[in-house]
Each structure stands twice: as structure tokens, then as C-alpha cells.
C-alpha atoms as a PDB file:
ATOM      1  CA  UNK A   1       0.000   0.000   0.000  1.00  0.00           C
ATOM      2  CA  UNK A   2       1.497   3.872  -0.780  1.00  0.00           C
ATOM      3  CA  UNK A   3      -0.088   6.321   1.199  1.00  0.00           C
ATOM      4  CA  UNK A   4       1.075   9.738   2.737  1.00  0.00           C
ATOM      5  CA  UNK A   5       2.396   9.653   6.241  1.00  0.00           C
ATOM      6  CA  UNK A   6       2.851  12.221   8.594  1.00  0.00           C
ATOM      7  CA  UNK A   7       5.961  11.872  11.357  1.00  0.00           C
ATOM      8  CA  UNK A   8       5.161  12.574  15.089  1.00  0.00           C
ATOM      9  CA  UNK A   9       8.081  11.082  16.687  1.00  0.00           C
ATOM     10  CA  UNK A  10      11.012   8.916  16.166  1.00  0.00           C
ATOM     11  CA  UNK A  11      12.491   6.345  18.436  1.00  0.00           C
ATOM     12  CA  UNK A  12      15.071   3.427  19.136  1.00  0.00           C
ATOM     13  CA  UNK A  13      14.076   1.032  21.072  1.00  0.00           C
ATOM     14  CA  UNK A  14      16.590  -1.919  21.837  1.00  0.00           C
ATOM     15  CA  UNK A  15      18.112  -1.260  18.148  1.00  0.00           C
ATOM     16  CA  UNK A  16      14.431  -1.296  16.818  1.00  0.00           C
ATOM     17  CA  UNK A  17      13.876   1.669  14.814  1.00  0.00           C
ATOM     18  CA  UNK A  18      10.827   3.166  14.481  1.00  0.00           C
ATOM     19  CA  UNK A  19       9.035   6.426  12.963  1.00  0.00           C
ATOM     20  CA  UNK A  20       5.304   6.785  14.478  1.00  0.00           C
ATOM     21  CA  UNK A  21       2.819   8.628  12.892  1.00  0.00           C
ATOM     22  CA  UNK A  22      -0.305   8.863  10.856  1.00  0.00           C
ATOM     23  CA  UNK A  23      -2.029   9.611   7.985  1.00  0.00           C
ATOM     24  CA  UNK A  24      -3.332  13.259   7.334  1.00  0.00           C
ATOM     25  CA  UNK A  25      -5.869  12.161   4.724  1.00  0.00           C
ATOM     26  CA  UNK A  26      -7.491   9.405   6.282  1.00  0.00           C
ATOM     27  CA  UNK A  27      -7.626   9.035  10.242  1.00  0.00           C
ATOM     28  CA  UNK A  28      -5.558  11.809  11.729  1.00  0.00           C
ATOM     29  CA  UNK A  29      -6.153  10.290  15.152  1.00  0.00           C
ATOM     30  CA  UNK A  30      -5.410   6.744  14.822  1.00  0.00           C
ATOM     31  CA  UNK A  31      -1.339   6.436  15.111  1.00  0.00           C
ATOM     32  CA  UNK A  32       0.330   3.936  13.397  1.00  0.00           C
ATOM     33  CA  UNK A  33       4.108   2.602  14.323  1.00  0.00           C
ATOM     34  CA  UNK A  34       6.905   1.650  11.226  1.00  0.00           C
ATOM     35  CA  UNK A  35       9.452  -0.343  12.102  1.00  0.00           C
ATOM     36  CA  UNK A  36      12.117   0.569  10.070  1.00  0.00           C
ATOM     37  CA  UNK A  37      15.279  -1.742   8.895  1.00  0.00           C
ATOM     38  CA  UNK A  38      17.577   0.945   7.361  1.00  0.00           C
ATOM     39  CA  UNK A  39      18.865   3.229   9.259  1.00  0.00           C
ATOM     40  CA  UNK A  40      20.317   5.211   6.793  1.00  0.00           C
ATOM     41  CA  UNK A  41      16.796   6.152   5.782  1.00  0.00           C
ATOM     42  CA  UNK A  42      15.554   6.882   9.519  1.00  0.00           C
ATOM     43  CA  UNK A  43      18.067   8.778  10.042  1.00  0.00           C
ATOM     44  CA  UNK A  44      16.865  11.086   6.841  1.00  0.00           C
ATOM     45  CA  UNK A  45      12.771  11.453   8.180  1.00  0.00           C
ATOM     46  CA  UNK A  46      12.258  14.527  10.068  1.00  0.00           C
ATOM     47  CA  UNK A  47       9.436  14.537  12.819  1.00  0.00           C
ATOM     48  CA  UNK A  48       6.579  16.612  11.638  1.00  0.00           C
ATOM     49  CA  UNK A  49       7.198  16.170   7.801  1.00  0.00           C
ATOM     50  CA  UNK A  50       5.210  14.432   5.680  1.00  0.00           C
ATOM     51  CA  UNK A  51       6.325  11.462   3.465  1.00  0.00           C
ATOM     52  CA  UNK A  52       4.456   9.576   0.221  1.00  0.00           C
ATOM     53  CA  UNK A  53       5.241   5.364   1.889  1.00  0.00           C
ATOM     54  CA  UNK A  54       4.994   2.654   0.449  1.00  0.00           C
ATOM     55  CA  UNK A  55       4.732  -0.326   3.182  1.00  0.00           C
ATOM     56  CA  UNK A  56       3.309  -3.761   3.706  1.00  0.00           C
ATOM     57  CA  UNK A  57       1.079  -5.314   6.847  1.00  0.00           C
ATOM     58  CA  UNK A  58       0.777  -9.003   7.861  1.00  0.00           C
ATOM     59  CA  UNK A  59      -2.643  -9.797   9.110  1.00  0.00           C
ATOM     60  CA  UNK A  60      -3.042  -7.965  12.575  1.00  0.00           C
ATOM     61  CA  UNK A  61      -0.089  -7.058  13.197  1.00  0.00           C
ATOM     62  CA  UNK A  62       1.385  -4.030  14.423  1.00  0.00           C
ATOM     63  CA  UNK A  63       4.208  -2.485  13.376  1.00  0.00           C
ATOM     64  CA  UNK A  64       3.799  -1.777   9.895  1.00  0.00           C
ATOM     65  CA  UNK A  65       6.948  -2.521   7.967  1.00  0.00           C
ATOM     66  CA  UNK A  66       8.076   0.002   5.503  1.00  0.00           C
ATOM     67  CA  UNK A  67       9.728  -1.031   2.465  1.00  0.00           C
ATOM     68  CA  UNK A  68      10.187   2.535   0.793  1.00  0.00           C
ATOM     69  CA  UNK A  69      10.273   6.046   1.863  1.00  0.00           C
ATOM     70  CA  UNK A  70      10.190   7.920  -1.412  1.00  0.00           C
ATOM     71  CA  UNK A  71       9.820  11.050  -1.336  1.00  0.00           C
ATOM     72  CA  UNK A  72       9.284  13.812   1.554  1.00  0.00           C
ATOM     73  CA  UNK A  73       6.910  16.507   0.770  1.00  0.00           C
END
């Protein structure tokens, strides 16, 4: 799924990386965690920026892995 995303807060967590946020055109309430693998690209999202994701979610499961950040807005 590719969606926008909006970035309320980063954090590590026992080397788990993850950006938490939400998305401004659907549910602006309902938060949703990423685990991120690359840090590289963590590193690059800003809190309170908004990103186009693309990202994939097993079956009831929370976090939502991201497979792309591509491109901030």
C-alpha cells in the first residue's frame, strides 16, 4: 500500500527503529508505528514532515513494515 504519512516522533528502542505517525488524509487520530530496517533512511525522516510510503502489513499485526520512503513533501 502507498499512502502519505505524517511523522510525530522517532524512536530506538533496543536497536528497533521506528518512525510513528499517521495519515493526514485518512484518520488523523489513529497512530500507526513503522518499524524501520535501514537506518540510513531513519536517520533522513524529520518529525513533523510528511512522506508519500509505500509499506506492507501481515494480518493484525502491528508495526507496519516500511519497504520505501520515497519522497518527503
Amino acid at each position: 500500500m502507498t499512502s502519505m504519512f505524517t511523522v510525530i516522533d522517532k524512536v530506538e528502542t533496543q536497536g528497533k527503529l521506528e518512525i510513528i505517525g499517521y495519515n493526514p488524509n485518512y484518520m488523523q487520530d489513529k497512530q500507526v508505528k513503522i518499524l524501520m530496517e535501514d537506518r540510513s533512511e531513519w536517520n533522513q525522516i524529520v518529525k513533523n514532515e510528511s512522506y508519500i510510503i509505500t509499506y506492507t502489513q501481515k494480518e493484525n499485526e502491528q508495526p507496519v513494515f516500511v519497504e520505501f520512503v520515497r519522497e518527503r513533501r
